[in-house]
N, C-alpha and C. Protein backbone atom coordinates (compact mmCIF):
# COMPACT_ATOMS: atom_id res chain seq x y z
N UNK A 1 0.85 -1.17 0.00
CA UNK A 1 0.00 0.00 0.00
C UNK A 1 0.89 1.23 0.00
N UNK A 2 0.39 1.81 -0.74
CA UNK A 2 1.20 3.04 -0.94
C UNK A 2 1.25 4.39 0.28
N UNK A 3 0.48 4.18 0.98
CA UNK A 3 0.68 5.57 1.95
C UNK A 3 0.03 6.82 1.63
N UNK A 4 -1.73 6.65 0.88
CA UNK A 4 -2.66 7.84 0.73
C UNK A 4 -3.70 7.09 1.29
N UNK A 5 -4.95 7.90 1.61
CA UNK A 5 -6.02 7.16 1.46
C UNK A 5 -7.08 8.38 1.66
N UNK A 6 -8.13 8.30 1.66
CA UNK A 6 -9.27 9.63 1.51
C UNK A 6 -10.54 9.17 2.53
N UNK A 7 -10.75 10.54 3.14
CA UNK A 7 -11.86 10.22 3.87
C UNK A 7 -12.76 11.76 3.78
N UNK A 8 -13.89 10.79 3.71
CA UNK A 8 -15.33 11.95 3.43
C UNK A 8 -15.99 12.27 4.41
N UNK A 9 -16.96 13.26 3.73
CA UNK A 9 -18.10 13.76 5.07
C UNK A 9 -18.72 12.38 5.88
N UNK A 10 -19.36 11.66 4.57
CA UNK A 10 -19.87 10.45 4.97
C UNK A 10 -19.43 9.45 5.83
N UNK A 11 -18.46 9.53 5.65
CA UNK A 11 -17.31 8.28 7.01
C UNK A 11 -18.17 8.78 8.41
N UNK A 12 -18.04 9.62 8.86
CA UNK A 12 -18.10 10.05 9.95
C UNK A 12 -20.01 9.30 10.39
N UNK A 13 -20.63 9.87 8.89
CA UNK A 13 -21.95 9.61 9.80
C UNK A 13 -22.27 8.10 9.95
N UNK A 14 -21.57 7.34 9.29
CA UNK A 14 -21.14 5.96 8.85
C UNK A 14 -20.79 5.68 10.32
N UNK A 15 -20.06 5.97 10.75
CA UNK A 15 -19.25 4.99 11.64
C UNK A 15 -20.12 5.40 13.12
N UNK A 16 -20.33 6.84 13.28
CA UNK A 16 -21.75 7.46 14.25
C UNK A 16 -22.36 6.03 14.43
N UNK A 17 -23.40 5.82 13.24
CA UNK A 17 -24.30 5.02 13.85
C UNK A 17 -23.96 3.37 14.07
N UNK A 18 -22.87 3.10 12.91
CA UNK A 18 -22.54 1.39 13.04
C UNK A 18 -21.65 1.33 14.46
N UNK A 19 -21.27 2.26 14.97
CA UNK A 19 -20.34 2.20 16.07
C UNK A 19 -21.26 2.50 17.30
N UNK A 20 -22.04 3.28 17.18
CA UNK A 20 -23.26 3.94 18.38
C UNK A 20 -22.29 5.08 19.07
N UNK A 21 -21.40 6.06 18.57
CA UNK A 21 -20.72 6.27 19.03
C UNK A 21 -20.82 8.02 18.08
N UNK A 22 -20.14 9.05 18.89
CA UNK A 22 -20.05 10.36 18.72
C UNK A 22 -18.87 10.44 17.91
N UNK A 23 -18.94 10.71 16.49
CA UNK A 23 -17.38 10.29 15.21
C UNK A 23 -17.34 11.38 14.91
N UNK A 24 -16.28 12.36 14.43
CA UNK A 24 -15.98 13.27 13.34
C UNK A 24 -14.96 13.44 13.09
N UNK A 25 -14.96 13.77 11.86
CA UNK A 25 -13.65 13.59 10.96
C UNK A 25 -13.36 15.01 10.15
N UNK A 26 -12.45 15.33 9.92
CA UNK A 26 -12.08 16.33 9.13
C UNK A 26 -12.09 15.51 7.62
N UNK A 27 -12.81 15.69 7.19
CA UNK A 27 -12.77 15.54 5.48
C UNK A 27 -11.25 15.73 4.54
N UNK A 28 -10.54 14.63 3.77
CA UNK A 28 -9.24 14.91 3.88
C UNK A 28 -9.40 14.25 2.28
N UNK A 29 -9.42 14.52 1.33
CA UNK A 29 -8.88 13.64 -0.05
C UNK A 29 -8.02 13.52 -0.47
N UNK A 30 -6.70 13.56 0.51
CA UNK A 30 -5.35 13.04 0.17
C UNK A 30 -4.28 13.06 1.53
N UNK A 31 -4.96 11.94 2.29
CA UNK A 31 -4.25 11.77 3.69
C UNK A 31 -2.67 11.31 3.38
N UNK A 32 -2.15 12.16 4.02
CA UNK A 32 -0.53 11.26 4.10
C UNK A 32 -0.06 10.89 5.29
N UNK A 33 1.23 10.47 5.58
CA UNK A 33 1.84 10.02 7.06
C UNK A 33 2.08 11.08 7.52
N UNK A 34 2.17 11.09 8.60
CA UNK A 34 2.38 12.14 9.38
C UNK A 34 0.91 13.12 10.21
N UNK A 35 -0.07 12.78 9.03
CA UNK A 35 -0.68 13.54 9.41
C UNK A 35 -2.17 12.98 10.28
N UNK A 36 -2.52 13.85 11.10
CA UNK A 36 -3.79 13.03 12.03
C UNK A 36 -4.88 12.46 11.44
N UNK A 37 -5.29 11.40 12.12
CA UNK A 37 -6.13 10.24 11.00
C UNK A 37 -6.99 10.50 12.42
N UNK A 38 -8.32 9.91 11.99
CA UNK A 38 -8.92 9.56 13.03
C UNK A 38 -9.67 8.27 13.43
N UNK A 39 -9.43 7.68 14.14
CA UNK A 39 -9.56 6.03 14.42
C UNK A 39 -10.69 5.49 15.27
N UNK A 40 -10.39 4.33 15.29
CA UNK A 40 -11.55 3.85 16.44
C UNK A 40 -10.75 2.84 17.16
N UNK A 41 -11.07 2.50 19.13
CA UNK A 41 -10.42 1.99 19.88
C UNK A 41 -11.50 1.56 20.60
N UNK A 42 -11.39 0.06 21.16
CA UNK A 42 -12.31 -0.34 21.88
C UNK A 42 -11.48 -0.32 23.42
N UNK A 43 -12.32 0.59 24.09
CA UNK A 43 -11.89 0.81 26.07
C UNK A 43 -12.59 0.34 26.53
N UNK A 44 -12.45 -0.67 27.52
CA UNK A 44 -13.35 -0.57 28.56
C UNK A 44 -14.80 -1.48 28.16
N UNK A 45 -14.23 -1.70 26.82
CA UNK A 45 -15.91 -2.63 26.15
C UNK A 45 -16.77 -1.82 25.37
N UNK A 46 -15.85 -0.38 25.46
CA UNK A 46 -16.66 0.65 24.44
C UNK A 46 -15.59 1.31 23.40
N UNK A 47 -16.77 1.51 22.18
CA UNK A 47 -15.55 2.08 21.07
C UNK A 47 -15.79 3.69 21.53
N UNK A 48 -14.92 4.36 21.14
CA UNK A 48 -14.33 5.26 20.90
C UNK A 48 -13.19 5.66 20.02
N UNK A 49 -13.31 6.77 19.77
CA UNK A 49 -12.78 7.86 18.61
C UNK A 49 -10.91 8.27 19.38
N UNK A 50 -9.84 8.05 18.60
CA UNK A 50 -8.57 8.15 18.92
C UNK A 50 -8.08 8.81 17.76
N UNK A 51 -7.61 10.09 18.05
CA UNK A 51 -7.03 10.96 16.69
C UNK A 51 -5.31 10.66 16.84
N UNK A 52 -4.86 10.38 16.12
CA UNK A 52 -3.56 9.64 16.03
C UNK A 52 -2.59 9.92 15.27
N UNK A 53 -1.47 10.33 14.81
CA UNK A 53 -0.38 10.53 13.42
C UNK A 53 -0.87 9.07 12.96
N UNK A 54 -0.37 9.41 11.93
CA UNK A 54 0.38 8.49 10.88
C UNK A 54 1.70 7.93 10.90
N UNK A 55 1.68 6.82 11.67
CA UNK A 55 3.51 6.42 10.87
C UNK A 55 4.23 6.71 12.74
N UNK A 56 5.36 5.93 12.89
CA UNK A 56 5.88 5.64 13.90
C UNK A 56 7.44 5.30 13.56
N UNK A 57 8.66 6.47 13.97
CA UNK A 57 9.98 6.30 13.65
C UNK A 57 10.89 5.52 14.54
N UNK A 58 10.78 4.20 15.12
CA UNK A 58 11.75 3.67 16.12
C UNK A 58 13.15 4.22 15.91
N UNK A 59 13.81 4.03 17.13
CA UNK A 59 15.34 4.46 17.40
C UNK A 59 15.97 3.66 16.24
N UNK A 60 15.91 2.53 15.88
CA UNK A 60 16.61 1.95 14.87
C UNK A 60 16.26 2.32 12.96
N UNK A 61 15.20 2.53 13.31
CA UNK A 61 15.17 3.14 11.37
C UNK A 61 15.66 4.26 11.06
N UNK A 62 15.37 4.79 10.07
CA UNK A 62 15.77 5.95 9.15
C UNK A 62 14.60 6.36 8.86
N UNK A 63 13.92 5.64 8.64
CA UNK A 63 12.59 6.31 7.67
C UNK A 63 11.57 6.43 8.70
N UNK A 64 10.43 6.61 8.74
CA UNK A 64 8.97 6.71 8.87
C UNK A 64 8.48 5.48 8.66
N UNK A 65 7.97 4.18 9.39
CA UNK A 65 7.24 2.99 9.27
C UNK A 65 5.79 3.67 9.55
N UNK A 66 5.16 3.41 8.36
CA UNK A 66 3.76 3.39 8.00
C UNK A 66 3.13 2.29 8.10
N UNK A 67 3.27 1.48 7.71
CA UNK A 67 2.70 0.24 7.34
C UNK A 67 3.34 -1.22 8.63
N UNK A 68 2.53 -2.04 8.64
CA UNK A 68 3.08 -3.69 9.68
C UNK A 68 2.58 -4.59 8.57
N UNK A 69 2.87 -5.80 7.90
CA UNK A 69 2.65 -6.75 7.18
C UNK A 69 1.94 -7.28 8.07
N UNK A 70 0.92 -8.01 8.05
CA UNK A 70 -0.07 -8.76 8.31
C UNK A 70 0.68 -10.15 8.91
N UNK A 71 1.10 -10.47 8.18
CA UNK A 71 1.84 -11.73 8.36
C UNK A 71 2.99 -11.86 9.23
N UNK A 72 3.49 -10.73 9.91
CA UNK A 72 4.59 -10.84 10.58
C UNK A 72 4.39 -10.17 12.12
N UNK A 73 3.18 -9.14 11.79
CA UNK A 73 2.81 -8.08 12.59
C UNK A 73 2.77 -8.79 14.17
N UNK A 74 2.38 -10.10 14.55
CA UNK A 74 2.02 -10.47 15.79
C UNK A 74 3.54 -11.35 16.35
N UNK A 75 4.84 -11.04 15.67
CA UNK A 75 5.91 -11.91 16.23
C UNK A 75 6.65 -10.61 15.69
N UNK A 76 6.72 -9.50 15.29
CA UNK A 76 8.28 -8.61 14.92
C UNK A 76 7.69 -8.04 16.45
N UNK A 77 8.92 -7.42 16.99
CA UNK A 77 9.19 -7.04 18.14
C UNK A 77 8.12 -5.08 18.00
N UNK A 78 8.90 -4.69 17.05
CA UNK A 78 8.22 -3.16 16.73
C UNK A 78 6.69 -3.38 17.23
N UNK A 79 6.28 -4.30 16.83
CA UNK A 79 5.03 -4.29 16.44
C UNK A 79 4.04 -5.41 17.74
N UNK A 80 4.68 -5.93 17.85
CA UNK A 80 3.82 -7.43 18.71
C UNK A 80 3.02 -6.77 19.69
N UNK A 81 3.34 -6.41 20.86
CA UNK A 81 2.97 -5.93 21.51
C UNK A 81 1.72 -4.99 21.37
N UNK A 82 1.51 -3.77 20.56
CA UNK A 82 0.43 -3.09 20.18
C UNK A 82 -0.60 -3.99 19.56
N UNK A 83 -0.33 -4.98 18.60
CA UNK A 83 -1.36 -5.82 18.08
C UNK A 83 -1.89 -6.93 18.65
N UNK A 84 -1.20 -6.70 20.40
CA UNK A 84 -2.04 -8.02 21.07
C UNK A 84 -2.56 -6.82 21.49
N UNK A 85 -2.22 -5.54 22.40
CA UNK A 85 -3.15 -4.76 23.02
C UNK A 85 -3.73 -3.29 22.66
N UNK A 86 -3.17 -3.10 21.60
CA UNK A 86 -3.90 -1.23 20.95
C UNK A 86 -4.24 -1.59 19.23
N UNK A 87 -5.03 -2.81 19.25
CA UNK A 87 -6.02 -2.65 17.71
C UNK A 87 -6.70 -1.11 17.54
N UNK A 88 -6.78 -0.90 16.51
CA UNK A 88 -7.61 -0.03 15.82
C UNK A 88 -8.24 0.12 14.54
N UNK A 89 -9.38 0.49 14.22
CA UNK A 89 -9.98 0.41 12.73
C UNK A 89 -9.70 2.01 12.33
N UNK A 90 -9.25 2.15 10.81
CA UNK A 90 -9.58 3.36 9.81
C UNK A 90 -10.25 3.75 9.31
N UNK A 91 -11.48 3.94 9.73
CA UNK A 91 -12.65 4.03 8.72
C UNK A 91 -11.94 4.88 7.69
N UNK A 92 -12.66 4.99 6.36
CA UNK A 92 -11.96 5.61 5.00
C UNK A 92 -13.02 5.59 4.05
N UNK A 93 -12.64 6.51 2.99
CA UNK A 93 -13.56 6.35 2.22
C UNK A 93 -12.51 5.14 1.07
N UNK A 94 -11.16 5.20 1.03
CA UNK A 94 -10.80 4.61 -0.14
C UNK A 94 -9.26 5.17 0.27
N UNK A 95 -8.40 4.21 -0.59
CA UNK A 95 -7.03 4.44 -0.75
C UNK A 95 -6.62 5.08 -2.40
N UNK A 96 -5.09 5.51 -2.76
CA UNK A 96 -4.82 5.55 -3.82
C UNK A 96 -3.17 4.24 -3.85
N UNK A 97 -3.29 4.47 -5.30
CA UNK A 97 -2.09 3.29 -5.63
C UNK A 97 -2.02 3.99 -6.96
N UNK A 98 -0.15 4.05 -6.95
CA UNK A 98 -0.56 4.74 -8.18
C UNK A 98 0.63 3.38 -9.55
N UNK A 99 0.40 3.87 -11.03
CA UNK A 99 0.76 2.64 -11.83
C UNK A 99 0.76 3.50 -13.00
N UNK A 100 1.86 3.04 -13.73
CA UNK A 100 2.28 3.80 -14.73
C UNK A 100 1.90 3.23 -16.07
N UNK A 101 1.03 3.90 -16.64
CA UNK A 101 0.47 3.52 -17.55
C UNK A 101 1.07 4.70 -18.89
N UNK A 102 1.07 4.18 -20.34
CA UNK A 102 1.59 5.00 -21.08
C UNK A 102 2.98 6.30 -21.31
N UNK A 103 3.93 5.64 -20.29
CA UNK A 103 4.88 6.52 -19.63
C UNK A 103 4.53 7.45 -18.26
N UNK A 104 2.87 7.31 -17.81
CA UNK A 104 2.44 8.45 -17.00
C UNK A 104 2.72 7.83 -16.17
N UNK A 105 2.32 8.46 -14.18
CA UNK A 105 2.26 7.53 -13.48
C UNK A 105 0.37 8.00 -13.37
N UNK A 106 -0.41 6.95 -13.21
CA UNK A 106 -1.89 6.89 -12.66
C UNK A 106 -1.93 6.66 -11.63
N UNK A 107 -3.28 8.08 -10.69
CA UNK A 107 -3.55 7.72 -9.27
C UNK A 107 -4.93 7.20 -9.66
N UNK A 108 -4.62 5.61 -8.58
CA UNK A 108 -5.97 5.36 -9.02
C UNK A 108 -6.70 4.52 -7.38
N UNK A 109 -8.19 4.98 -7.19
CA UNK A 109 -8.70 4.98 -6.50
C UNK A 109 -9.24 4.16 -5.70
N UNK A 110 -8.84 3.07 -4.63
CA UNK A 110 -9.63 1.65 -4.53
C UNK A 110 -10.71 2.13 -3.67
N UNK A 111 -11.89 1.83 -3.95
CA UNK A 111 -13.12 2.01 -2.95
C UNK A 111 -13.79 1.02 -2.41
N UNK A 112 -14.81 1.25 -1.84
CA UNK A 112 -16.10 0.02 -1.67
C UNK A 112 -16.48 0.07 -2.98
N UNK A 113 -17.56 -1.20 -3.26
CA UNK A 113 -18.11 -0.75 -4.87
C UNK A 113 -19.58 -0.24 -4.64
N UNK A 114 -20.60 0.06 -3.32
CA UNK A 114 -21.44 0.39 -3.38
C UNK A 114 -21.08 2.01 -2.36
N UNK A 115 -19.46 2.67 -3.04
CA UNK A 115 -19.07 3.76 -1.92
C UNK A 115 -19.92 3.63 -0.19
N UNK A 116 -19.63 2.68 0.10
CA UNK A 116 -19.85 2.56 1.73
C UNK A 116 -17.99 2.73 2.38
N UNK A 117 -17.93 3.20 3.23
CA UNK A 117 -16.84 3.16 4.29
C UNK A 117 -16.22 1.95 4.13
N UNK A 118 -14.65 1.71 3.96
CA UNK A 118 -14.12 0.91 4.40
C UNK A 118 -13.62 0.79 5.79
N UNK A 119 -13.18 0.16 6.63
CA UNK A 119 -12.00 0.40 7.56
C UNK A 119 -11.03 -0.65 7.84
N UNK A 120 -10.03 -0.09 7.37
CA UNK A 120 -8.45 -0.40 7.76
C UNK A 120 -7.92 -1.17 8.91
N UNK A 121 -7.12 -2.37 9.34
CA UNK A 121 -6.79 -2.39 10.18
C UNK A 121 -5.61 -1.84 10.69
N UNK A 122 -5.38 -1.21 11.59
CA UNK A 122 -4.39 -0.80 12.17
C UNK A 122 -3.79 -0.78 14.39
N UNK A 123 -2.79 -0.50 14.14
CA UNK A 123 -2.32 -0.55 15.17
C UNK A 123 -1.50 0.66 15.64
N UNK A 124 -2.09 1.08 17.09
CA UNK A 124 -1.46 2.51 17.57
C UNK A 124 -0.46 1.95 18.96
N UNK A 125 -0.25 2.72 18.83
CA UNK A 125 1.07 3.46 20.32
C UNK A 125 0.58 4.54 20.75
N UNK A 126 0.18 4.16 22.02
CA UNK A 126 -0.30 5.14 23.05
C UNK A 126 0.81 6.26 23.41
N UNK A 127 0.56 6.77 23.87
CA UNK A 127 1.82 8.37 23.95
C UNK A 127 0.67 9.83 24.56
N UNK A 128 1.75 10.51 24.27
CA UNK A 128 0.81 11.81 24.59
C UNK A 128 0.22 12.25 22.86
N UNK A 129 1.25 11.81 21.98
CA UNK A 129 0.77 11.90 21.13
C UNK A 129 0.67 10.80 20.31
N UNK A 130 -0.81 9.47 20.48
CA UNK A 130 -0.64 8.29 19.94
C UNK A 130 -0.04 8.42 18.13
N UNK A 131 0.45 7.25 18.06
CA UNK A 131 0.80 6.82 16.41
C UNK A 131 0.33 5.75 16.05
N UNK A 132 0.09 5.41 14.81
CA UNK A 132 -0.96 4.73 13.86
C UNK A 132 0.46 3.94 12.87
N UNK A 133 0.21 2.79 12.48
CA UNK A 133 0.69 2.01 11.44
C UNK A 133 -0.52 1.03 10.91
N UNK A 134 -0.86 0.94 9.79
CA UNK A 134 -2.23 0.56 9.61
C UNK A 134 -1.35 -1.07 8.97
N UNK A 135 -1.98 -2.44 8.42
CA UNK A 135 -1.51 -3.15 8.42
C UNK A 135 -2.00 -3.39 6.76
N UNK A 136 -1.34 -4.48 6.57
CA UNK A 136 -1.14 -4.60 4.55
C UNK A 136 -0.95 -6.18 4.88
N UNK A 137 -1.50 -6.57 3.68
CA UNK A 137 -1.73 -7.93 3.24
C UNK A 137 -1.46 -8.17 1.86
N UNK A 138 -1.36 -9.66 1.55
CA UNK A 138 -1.43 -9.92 -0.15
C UNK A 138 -2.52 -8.97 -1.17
N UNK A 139 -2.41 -8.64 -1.73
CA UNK A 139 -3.46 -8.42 -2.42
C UNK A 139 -4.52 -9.33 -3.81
N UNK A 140 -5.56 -8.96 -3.10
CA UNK A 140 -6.72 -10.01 -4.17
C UNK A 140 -6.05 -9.28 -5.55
N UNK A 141 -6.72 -10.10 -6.52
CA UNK A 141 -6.29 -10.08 -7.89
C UNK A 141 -6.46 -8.94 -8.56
N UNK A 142 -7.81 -8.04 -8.21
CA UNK A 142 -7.88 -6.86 -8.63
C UNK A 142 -7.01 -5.82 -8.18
N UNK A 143 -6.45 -6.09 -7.23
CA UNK A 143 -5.55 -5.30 -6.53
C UNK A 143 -3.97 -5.28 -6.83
N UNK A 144 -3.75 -6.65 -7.05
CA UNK A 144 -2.60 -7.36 -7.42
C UNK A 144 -1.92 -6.59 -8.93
N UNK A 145 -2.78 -5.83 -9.78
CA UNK A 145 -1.99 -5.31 -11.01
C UNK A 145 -1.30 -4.08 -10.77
N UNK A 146 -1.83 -3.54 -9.34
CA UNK A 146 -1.62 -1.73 -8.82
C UNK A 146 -0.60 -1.90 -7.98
N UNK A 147 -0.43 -3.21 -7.01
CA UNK A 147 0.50 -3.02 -6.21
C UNK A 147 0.77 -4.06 -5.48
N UNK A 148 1.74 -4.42 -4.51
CA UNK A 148 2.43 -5.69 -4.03
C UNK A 148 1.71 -6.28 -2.81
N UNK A 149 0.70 -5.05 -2.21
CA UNK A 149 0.34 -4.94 -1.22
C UNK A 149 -0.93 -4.68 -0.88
N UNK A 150 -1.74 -4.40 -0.10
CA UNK A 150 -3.36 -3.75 -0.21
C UNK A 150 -3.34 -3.72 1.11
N UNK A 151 -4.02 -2.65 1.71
CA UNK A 151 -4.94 -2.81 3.18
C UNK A 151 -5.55 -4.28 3.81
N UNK A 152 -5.43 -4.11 4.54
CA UNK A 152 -6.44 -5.12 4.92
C UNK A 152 -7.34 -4.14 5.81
N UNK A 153 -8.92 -4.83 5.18
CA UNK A 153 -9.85 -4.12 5.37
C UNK A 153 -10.65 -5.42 6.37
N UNK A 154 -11.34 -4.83 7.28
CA UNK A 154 -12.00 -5.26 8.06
C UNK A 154 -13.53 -4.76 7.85
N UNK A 155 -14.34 -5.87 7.73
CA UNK A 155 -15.57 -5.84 7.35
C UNK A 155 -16.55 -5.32 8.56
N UNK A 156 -17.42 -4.73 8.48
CA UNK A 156 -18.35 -3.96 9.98
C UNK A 156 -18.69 -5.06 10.63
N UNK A 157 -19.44 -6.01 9.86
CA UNK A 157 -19.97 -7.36 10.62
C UNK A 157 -18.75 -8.23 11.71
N UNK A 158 -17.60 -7.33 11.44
CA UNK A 158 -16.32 -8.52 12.04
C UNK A 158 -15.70 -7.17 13.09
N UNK A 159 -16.23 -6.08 13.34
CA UNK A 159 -15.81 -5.58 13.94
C UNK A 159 -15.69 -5.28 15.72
N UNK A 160 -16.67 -6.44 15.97
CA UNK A 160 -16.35 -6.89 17.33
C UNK A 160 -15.28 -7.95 17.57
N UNK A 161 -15.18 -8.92 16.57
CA UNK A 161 -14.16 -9.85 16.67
C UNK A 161 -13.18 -9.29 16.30
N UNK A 162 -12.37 -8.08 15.67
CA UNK A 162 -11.74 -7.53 15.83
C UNK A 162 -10.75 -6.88 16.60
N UNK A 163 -11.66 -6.39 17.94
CA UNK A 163 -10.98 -5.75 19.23
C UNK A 163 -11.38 -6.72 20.17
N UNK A 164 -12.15 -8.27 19.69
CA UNK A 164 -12.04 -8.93 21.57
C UNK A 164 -11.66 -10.23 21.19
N UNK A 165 -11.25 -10.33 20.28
CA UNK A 165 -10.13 -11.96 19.96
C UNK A 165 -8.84 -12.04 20.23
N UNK A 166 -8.30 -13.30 20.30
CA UNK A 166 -6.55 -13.35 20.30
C UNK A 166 -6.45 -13.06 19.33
N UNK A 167 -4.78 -12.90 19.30
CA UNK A 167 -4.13 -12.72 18.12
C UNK A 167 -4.06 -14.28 17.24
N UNK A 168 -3.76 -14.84 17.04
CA UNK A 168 -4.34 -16.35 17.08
C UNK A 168 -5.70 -16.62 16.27
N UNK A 169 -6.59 -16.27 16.90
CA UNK A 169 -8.16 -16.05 16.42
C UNK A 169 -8.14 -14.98 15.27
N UNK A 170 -7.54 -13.78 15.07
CA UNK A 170 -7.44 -12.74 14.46
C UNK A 170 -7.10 -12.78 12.75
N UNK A 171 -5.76 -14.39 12.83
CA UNK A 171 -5.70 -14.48 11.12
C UNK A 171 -6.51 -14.71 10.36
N UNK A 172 -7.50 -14.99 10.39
CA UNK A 172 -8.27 -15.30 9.10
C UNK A 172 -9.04 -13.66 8.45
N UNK A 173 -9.12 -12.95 9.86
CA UNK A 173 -9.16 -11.31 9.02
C UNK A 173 -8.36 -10.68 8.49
N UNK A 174 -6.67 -11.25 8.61
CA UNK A 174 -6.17 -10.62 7.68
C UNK A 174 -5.47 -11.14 6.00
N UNK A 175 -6.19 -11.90 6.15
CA UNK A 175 -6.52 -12.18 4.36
C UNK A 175 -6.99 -10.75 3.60
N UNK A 176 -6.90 -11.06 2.43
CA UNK A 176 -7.71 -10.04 1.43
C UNK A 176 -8.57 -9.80 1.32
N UNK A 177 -9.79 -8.73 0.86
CA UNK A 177 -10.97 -8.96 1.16
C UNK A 177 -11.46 -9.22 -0.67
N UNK A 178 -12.47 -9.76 -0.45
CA UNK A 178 -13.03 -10.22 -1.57
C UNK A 178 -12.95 -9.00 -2.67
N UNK A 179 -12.00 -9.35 -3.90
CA UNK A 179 -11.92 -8.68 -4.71
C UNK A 179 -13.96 -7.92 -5.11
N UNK A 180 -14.64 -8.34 -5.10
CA UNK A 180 -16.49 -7.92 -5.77
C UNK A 180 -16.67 -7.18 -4.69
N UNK A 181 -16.02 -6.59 -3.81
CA UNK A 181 -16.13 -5.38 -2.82
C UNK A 181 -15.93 -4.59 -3.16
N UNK A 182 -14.74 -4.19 -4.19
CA UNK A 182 -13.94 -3.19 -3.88
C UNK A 182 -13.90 -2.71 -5.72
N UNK A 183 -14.06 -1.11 -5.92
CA UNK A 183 -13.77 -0.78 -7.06
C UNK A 183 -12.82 0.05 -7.37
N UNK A 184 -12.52 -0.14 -8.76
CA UNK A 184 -11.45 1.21 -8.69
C UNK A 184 -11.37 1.97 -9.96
N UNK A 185 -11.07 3.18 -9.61
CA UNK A 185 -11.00 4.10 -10.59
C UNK A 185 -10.06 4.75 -10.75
């Protein structure tokens, strides 16, 4: 996954009622790292709203880690720890990936295909000022021509098993999500 993704007016009233919960979002059509996302965290047995950066620089890198692979996320050291205890979802309207077509490069848009909210899985670090690394998986086939990688998206219906399963219990959500979800433009 490339490191954009877009979120609308609509997210917010989206996640309001599937969450039962008080959401708002600043409307953003070209989120990058660094900058505040706004999330969801289950406390206490209740969700709530966690405004968070983007991206987390350990003492040992150079760069900005955005992203945790799915597949490694619950045994690398960076990471283990937050994904047994600080899950979080992204609600979104959609990501970009971009692919060079005709010498150009193309930004192109992955969505829901009936534009409903996706959300992201990700994982924060508590702080004074929490940080966000959202997590990436194989990508389904439609996805597979844009890029090496894709979100893993977590479906609403799975969003209690989300924040109250093991890690253990947790792989089978981070598979791909069914390519007839997702469109792109």
């Amino acid at each position: 996954m490339c490191g954009r993704f877009c979120v609308s007016d609509k997210v917010a009233e989206t996640v309001s009622k599937l969450f039962n919960i008080y959401f708002s979002v600043k409307p953003n059509s070209d989120l990058r790292p660094t900058e505040v996302v706004s999330t969801i965290i289950a406390s206490n047995g209740n969700f709530q709203q966690l405004d968070v950066s983007w991206g987390i620089q350990p003492q040992w890198s150079k760069k900005l880690l955005i992203n945790a692979q799915s597949e490694t996320v619950a045994i690398k050291p960076t990471f283990k720890n937050a994904f047994q205890y600080h899950r979080c979802l992204v609600p979104c309207s959609g990501w970009y990936e971009w692919r060079t077509e005709n010498g150009k490069k193309q930004k192109n848009l992955f969505s829901h295909k009936d534009s409903d909210s996706l959300f992201m899985g990700g994982i924060y670090f508590p702080s004074e000022q929490p940080q966000l690394v959202t997590l990436t998986t194989k990508p389904n086939n439609k996805c597979s021509d844009y890029h090496k990688r894709m979100p893993v998206i977590i479906l609403p219906e799975d969003k209690d098993y989300w924040f109250n399963s093991s890690v253990e219990q947790l792989m089978p959500l981070l598979s791909p999500i069914d390519e007839k979800l997702i469109s792109v433009q």
